[in-house]
C-alpha atoms as a PDB file:
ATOM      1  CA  UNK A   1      42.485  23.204 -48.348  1.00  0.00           C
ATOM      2  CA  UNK A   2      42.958  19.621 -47.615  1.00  0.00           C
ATOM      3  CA  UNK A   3      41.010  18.236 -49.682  1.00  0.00           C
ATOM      4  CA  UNK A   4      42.763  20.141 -52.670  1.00  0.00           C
ATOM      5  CA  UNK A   5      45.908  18.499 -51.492  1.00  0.00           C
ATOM      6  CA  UNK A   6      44.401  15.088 -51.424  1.00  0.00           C
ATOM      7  CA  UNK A   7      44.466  14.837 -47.463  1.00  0.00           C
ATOM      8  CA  UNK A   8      41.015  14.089 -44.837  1.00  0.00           C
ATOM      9  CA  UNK A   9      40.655  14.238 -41.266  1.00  0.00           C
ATOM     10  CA  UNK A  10      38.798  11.386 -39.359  1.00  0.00           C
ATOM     11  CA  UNK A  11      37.471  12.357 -36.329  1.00  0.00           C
ATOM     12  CA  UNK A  12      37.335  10.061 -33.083  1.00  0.00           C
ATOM     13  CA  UNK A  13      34.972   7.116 -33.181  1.00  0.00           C
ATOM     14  CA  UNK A  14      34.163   8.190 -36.946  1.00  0.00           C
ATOM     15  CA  UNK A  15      35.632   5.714 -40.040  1.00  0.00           C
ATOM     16  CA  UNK A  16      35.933   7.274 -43.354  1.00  0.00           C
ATOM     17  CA  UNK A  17      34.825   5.005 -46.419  1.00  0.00           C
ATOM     18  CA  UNK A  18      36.885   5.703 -49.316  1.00  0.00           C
ATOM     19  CA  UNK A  19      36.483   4.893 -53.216  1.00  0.00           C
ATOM     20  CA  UNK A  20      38.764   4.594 -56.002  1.00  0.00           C
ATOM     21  CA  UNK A  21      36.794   5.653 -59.168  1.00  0.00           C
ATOM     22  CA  UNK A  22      33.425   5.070 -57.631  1.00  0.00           C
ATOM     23  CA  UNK A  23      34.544   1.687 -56.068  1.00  0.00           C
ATOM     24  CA  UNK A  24      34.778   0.534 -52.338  1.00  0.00           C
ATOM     25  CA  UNK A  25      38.423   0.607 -51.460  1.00  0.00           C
ATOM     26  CA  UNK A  26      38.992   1.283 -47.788  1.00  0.00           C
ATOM     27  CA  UNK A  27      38.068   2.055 -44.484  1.00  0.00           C
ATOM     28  CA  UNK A  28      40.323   5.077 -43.100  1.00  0.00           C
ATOM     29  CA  UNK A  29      40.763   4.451 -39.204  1.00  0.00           C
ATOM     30  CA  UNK A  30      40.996   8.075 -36.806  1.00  0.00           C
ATOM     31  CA  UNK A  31      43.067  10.234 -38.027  1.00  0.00           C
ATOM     32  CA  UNK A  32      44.737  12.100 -40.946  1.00  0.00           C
ATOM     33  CA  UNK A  33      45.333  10.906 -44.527  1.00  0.00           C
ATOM     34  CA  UNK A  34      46.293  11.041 -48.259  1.00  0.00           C
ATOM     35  CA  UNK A  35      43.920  10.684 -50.666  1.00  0.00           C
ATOM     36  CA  UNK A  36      45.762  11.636 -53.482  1.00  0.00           C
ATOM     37  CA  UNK A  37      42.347  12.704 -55.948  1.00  0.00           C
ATOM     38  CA  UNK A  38      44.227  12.568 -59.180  1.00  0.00           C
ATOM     39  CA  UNK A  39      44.261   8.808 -58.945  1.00  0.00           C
ATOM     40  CA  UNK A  40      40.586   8.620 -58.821  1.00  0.00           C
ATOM     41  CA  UNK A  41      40.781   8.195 -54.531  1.00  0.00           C
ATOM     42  CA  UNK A  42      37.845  10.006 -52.731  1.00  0.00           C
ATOM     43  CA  UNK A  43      36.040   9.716 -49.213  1.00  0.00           C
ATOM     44  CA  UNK A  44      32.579   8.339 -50.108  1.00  0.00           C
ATOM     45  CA  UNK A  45      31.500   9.141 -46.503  1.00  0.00           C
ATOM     46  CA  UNK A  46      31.995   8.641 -43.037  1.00  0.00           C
ATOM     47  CA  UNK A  47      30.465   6.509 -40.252  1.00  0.00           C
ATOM     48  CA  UNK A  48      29.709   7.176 -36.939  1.00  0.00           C
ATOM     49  CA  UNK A  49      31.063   4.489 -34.485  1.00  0.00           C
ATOM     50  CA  UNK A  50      29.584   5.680 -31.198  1.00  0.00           C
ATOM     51  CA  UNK A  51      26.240   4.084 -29.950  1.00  0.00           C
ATOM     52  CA  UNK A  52      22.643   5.666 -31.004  1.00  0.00           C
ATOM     53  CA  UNK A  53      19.577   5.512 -29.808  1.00  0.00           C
ATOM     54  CA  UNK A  54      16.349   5.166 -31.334  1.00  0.00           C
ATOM     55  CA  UNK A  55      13.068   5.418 -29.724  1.00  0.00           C
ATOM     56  CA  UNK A  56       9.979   3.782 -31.797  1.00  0.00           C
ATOM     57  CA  UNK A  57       6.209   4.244 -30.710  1.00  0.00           C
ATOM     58  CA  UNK A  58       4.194   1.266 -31.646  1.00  0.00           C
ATOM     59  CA  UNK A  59       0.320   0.740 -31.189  1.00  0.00           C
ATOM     60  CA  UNK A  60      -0.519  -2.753 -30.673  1.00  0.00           C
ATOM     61  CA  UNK A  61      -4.103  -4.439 -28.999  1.00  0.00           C
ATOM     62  CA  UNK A  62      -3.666  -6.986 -26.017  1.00  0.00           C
ATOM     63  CA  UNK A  63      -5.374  -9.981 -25.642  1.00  0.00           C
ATOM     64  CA  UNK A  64      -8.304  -8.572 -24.000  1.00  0.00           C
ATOM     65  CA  UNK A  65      -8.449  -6.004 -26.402  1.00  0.00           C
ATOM     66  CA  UNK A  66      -7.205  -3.076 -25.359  1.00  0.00           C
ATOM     67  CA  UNK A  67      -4.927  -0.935 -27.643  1.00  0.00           C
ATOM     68  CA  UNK A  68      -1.856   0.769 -26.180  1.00  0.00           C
ATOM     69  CA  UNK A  69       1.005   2.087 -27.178  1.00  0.00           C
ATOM     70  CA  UNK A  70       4.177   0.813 -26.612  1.00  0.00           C
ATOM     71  CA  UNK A  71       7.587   2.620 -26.295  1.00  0.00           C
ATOM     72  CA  UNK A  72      11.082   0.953 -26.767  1.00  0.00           C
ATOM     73  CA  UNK A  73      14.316   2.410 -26.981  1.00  0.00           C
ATOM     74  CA  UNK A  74      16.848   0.791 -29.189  1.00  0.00           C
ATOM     75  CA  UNK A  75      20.677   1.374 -28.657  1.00  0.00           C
ATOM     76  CA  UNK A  76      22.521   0.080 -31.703  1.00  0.00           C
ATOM     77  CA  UNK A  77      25.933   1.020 -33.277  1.00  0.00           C
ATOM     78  CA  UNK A  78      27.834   0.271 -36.026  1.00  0.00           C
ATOM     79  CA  UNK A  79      31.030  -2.430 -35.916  1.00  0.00           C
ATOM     80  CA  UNK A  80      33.945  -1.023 -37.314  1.00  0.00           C
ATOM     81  CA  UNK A  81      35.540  -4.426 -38.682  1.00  0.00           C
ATOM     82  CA  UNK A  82      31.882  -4.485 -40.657  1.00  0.00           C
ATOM     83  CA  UNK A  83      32.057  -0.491 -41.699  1.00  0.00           C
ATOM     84  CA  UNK A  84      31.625  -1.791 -45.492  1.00  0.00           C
ATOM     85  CA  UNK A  85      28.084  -3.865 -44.961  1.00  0.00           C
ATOM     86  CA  UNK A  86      26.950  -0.798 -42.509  1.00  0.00           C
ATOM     87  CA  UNK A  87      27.862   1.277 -44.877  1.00  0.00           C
ATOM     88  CA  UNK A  88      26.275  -0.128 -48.336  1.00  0.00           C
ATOM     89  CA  UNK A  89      23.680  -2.372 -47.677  1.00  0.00           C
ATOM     90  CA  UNK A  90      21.147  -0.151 -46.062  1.00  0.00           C
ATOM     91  CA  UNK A  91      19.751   3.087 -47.313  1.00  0.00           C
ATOM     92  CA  UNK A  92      17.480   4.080 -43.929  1.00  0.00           C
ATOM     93  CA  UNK A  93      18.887   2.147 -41.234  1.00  0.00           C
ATOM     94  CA  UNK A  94      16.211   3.776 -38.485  1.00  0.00           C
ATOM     95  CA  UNK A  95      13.418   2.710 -40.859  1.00  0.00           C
ATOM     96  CA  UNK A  96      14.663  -0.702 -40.593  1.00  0.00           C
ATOM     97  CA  UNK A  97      15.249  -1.491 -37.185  1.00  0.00           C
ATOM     98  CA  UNK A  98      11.718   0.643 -36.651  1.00  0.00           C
ATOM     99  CA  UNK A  99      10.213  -2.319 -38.750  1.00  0.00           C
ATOM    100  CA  UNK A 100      11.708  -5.099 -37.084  1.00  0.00           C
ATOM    101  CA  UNK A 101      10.620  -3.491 -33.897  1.00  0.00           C
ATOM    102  CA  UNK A 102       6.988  -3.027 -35.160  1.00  0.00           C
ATOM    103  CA  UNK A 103       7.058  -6.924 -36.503  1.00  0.00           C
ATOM    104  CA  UNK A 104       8.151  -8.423 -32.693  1.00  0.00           C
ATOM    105  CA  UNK A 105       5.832  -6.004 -30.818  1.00  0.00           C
ATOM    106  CA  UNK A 106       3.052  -6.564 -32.597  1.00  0.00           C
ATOM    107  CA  UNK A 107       3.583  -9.959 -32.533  1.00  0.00           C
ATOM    108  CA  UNK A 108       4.041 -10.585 -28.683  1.00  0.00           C
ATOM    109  CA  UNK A 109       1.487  -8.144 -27.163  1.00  0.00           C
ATOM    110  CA  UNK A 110      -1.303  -9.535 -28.499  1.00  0.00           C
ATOM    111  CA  UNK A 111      -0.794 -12.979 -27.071  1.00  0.00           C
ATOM    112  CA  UNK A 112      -0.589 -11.348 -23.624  1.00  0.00           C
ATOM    113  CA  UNK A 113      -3.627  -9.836 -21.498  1.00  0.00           C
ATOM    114  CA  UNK A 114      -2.863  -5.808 -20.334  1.00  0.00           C
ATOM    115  CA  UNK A 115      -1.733  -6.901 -16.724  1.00  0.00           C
ATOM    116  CA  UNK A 116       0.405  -9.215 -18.268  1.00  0.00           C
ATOM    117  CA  UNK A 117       1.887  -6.849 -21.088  1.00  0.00           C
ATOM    118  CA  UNK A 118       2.997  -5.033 -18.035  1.00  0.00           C
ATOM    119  CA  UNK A 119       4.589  -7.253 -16.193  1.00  0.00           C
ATOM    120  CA  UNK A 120       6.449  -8.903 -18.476  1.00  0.00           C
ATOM    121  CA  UNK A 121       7.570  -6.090 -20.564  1.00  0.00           C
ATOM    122  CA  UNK A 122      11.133  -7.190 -19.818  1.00  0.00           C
ATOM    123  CA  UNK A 123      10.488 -10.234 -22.026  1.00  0.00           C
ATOM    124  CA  UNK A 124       9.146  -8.279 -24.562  1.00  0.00           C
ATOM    125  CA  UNK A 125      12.440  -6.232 -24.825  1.00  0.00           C
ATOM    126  CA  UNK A 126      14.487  -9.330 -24.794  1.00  0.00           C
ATOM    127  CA  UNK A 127      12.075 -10.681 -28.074  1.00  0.00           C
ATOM    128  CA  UNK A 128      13.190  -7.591 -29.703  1.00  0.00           C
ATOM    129  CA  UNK A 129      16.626  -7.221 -29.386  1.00  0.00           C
ATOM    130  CA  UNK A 130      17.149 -11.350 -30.194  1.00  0.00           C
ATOM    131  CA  UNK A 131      15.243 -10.610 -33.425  1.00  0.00           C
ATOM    132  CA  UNK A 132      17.256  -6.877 -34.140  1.00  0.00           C
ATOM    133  CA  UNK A 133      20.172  -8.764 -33.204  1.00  0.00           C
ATOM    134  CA  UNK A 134      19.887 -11.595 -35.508  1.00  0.00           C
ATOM    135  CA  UNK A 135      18.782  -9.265 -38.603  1.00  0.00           C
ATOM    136  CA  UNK A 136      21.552  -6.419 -38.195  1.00  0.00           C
ATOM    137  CA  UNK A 137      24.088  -8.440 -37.296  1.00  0.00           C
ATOM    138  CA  UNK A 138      24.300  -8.791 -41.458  1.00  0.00           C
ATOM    139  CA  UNK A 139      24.093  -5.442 -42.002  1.00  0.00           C
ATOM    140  CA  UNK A 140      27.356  -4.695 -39.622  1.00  0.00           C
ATOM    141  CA  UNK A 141      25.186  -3.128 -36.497  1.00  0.00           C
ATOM    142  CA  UNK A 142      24.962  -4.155 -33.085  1.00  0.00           C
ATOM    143  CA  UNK A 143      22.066  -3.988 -30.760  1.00  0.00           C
ATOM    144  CA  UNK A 144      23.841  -2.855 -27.560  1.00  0.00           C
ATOM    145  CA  UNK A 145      20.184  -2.492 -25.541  1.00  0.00           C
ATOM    146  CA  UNK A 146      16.532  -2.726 -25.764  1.00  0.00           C
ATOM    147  CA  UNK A 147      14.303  -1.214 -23.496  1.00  0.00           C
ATOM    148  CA  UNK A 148      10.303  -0.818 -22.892  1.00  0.00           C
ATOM    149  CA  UNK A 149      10.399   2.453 -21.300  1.00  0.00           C
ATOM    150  CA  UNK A 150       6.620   2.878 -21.771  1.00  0.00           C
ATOM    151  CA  UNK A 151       2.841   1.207 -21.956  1.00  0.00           C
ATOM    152  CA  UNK A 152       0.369   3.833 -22.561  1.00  0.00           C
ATOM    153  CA  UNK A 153      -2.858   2.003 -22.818  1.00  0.00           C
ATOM    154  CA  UNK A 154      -6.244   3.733 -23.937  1.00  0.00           C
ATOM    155  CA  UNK A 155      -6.848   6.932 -21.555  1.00  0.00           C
ATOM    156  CA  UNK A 156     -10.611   5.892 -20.534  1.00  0.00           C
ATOM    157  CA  UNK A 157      -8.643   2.793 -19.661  1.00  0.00           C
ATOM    158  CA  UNK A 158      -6.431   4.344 -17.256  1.00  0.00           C
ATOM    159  CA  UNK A 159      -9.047   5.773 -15.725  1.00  0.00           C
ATOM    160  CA  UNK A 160     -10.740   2.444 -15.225  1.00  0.00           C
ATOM    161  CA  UNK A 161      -7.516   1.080 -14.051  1.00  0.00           C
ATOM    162  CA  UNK A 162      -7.094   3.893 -11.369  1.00  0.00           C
ATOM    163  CA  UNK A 163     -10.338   3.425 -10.445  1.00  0.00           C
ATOM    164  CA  UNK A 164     -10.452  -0.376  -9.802  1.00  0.00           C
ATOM    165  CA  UNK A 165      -6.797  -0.324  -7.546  1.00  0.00           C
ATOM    166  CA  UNK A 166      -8.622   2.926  -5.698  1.00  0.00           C
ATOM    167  CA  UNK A 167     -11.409   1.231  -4.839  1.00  0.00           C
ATOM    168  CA  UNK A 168      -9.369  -1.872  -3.905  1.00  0.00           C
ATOM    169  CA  UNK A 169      -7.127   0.173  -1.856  1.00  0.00           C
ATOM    170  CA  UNK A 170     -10.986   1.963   0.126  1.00  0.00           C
ATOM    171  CA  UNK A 171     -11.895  -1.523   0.397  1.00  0.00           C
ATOM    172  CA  UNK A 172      -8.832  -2.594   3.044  1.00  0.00           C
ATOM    173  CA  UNK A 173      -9.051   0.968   4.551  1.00  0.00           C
ATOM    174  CA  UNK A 174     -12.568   0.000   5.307  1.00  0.00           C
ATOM    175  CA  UNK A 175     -11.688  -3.645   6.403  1.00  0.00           C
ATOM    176  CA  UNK A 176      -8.548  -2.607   8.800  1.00  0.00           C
ATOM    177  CA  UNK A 177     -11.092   0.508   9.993  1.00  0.00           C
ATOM    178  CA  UNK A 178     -13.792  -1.872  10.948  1.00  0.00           C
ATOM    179  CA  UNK A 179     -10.878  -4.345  12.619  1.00  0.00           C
ATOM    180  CA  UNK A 180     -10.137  -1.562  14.457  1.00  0.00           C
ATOM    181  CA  UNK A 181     -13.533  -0.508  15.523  1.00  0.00           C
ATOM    182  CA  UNK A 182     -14.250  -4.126  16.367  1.00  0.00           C
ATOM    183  CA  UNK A 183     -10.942  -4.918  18.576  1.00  0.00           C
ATOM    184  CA  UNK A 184     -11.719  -1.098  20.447  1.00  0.00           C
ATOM    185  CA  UNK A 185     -15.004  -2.666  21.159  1.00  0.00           C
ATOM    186  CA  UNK A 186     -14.061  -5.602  22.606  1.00  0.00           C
ATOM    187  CA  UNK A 187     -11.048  -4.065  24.456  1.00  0.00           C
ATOM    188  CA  UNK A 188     -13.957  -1.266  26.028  1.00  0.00           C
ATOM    189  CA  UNK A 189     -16.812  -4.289  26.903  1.00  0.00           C
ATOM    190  CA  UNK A 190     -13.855  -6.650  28.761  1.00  0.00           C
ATOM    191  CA  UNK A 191     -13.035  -3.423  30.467  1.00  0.00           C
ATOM    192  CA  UNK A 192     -16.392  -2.374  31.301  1.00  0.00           C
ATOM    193  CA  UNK A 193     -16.968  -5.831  32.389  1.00  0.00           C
ATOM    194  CA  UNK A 194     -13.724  -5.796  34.747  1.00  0.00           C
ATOM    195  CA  UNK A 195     -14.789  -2.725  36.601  1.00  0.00           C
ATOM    196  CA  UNK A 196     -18.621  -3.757  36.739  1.00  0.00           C
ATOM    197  CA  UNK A 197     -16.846  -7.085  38.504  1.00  0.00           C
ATOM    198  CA  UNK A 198     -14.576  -5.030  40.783  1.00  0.00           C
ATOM    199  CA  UNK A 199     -17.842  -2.685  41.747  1.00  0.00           C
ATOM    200  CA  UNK A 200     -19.379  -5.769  42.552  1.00  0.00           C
ATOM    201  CA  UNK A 201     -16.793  -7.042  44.546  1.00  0.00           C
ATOM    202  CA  UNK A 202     -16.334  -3.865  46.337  1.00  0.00           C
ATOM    203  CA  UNK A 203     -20.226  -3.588  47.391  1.00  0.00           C
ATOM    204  CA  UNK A 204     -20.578  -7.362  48.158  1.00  0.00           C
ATOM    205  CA  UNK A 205     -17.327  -6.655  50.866  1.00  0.00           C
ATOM    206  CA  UNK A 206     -18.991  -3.112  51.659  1.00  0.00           C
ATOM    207  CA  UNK A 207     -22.009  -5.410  52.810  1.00  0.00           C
ATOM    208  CA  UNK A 208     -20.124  -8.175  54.425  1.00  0.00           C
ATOM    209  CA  UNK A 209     -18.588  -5.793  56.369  1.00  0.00           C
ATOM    210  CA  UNK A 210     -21.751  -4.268  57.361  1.00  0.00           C
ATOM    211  CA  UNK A 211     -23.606  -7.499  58.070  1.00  0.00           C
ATOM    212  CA  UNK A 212     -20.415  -8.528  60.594  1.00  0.00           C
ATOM    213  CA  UNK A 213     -20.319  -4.816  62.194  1.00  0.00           C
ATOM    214  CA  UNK A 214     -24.112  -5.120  62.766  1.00  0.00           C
ATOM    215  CA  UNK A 215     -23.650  -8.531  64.118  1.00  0.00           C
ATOM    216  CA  UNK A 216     -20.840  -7.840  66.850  1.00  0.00           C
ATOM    217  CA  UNK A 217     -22.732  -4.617  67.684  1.00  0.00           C
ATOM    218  CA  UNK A 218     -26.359  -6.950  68.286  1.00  0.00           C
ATOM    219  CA  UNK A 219     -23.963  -9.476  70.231  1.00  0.00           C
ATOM    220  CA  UNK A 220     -22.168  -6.815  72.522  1.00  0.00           C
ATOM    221  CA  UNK A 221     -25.668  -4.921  73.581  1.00  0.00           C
ATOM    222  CA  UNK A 222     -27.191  -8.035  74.245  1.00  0.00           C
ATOM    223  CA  UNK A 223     -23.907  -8.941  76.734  1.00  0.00           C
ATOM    224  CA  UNK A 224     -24.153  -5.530  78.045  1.00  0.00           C
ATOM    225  CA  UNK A 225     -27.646  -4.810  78.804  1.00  0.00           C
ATOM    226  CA  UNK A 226     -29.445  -8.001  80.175  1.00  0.00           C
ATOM    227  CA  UNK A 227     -32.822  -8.584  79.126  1.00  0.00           C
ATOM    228  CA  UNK A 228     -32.884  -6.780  75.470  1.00  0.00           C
ATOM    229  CA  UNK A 229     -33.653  -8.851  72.665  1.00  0.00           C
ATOM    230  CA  UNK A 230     -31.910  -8.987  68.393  1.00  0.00           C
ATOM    231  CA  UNK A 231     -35.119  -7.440  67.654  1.00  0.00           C
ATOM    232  CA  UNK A 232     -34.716  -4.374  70.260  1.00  0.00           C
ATOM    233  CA  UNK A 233     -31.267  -3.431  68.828  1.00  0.00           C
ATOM    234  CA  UNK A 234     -32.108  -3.788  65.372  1.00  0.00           C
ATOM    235  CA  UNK A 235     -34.854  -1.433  66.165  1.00  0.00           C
ATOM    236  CA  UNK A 236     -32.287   0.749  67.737  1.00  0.00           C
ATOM    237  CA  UNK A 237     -30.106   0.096  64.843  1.00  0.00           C
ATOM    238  CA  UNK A 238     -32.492   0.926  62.355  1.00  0.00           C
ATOM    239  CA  UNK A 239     -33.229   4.026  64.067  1.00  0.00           C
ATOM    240  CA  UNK A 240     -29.578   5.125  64.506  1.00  0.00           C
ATOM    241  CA  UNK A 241     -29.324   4.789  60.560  1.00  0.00           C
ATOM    242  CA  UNK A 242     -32.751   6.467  59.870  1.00  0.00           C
ATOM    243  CA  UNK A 243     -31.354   9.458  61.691  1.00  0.00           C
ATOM    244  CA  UNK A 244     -28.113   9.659  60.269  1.00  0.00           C
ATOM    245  CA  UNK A 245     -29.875   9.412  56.647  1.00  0.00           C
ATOM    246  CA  UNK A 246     -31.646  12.379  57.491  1.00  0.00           C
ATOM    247  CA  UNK A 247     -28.763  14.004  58.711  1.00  0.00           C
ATOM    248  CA  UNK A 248     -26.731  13.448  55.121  1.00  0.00           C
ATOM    249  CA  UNK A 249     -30.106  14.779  53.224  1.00  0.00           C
ATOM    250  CA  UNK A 250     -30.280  17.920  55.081  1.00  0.00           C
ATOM    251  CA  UNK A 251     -26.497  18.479  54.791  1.00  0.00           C
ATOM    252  CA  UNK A 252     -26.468  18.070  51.442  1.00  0.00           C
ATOM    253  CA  UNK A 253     -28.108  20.925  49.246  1.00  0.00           C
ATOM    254  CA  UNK A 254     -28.491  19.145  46.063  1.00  0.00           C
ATOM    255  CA  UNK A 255     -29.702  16.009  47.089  1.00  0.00           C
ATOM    256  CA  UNK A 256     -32.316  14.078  44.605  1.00  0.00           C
ATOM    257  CA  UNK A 257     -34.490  12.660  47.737  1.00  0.00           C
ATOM    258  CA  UNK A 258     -37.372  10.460  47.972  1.00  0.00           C
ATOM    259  CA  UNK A 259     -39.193  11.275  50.797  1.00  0.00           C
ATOM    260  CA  UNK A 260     -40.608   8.520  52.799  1.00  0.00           C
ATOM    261  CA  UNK A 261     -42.904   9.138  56.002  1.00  0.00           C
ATOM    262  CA  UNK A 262     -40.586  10.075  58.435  1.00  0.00           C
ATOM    263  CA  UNK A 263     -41.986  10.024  61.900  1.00  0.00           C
ATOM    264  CA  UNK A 264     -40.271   8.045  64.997  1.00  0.00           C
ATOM    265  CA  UNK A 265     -43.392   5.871  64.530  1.00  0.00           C
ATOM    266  CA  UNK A 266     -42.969   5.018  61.253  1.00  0.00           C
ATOM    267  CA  UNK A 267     -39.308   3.465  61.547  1.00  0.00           C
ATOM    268  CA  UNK A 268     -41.117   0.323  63.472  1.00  0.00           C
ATOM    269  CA  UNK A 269     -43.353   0.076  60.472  1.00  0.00           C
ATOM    270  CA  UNK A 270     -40.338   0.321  58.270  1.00  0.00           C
ATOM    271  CA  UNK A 271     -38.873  -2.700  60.580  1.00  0.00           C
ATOM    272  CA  UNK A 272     -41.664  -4.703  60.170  1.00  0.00           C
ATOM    273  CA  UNK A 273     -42.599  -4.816  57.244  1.00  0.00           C
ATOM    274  CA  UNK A 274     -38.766  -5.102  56.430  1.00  0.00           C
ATOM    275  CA  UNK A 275     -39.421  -8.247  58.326  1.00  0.00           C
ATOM    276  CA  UNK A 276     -42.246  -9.636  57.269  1.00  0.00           C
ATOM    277  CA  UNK A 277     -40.654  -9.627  53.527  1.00  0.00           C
ATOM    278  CA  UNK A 278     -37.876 -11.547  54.535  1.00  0.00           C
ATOM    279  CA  UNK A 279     -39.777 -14.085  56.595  1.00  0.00           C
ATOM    280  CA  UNK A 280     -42.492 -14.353  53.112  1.00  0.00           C
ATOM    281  CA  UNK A 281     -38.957 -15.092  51.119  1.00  0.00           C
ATOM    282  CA  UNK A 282     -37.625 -17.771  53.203  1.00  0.00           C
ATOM    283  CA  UNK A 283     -41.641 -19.538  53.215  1.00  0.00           C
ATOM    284  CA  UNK A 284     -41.001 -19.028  48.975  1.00  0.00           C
ATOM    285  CA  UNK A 285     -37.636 -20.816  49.628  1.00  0.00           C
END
């Protein structure tokens, strides 16, 4: 019905191209308006003001090779004081800024090795939009952003990829296990090693103590009964202890015993030979 009266509505961020008699003659801001059609006035089209996006799958080969695929998004819109050159001079604006994007890809990946394409995909984005920037600029677009959202390389490649930083990642595991196996070690020998000292200590005062309560006894029977000898009360001595061993064997009912002979008699053999070892040590000395 509007139309037939000569009058179009432009809707928000849209511009309206109009033609007198097949000839560019405006661009109609939001809103409504006369086009009166008997005059030869008409709306040619409209344009779209509001920012698209355009994602473009390239495959490209890397330095060392390998052929990926590389995703970027393009965000572009079209300049409403330049509605007239977006307007006319392209037919398929998507096909072109898909080419320029195909040119600059294909041109920068292959100088770069696949770790590299990686990590400096943000440079590859900024190659892009300079060049979509520069080119569209004439045709009355504007790159608003360029992104590298994805780098899909060869799938056996991935695999080697994810099989390389696994075994890199087993390889520390290992090291830091073995670091820890090493430093447990260590930490269990200088303990082992402080209580086989303190055991030592312990016995060597056990003995000391021994050797000074044998000596006071051997010192006090020899004040106390006149005439006996150091040999007679280590005899004694030797006799007490033979007894109470005896005593702590039978007490005990699972003892693991060697049995020497036993007799009264035999503890002076014991004693001398006892002896006679020490006095054949002190000749070696």
């Amino acid at each position: 019905m509007g139309q037939a009266l000569g009058c179009i509505q432009v809707e928000q961020s849209t511009v309206a191209i109009t033609e007198t008699f097949g000839k560019f003659d405006e661009v109609l801001e939001p809103g409504c308006h006369c086009l009166p059609w008997c005059f030869g006035k008409q709306a040619a089209g409209f344009l779209s003001l509001r920012v698209q996006q355009l994602d473009v799958k390239c495959e490209t080969k890397t330095k060392d090779n390998v052929f990926v695929n590389v995703v970027a998004s393009i965000q572009y819109r079209a300049l409403a004081d330049k509605a007239q050159d977006a307007f006319y001079k392209l037919s398929n604006t998507r096909a072109q800024i898909q080419s320029y994007v195909f040119d600059v890809i294909r041109a920068s990946v292959p100088k770069l090795e696949l770790d590299a394409v990686f990590e400096q995909k943000n440079d590859i984005a900024k190659a892009v939009e300079d060049e979509l920037e520069k080119a569209m600029s004439h045709y009355g677009f504007e790159i608003v952003q360029t992104l590298i959202v994805d780098i899909e390389p060869d799938e056996h490649v991935k695999r080697a990829m994810n099989e390389i930083n696994a075994a890199a990642r087993l390889r520390v595991a290992a090291n830091e296990k073995a670091e820890a196996e090493k430093i447990l070690q260590i930490k269990r020998a200088e303990g082992d090693a402080e209580s086989k000292y303190l055991a030592g200590l312990g016995v060597a005062r056990q003995r000391q103590a021994i050797v000074d309560g044998l000596r006071d006894s051997v010192l006090a029977f020899s004040v106390n009964v006149p005439g006996t000898t150091s040999k007679d009360v280590m005899d004694m001595v030797l006799v007490t202890q033979y007894f109470d061993t005896m005593k702590e064997i039978g007490a005990s009912s699972k003892s693991n015993s060697v049995f020497i002979p036993h007799g009264p008699g035999a503890v002076r053999d014991i004693t001398t030979q006892i002896r006679d070892g020490l006095l054949q040590g002190r000749t070696v000395e």
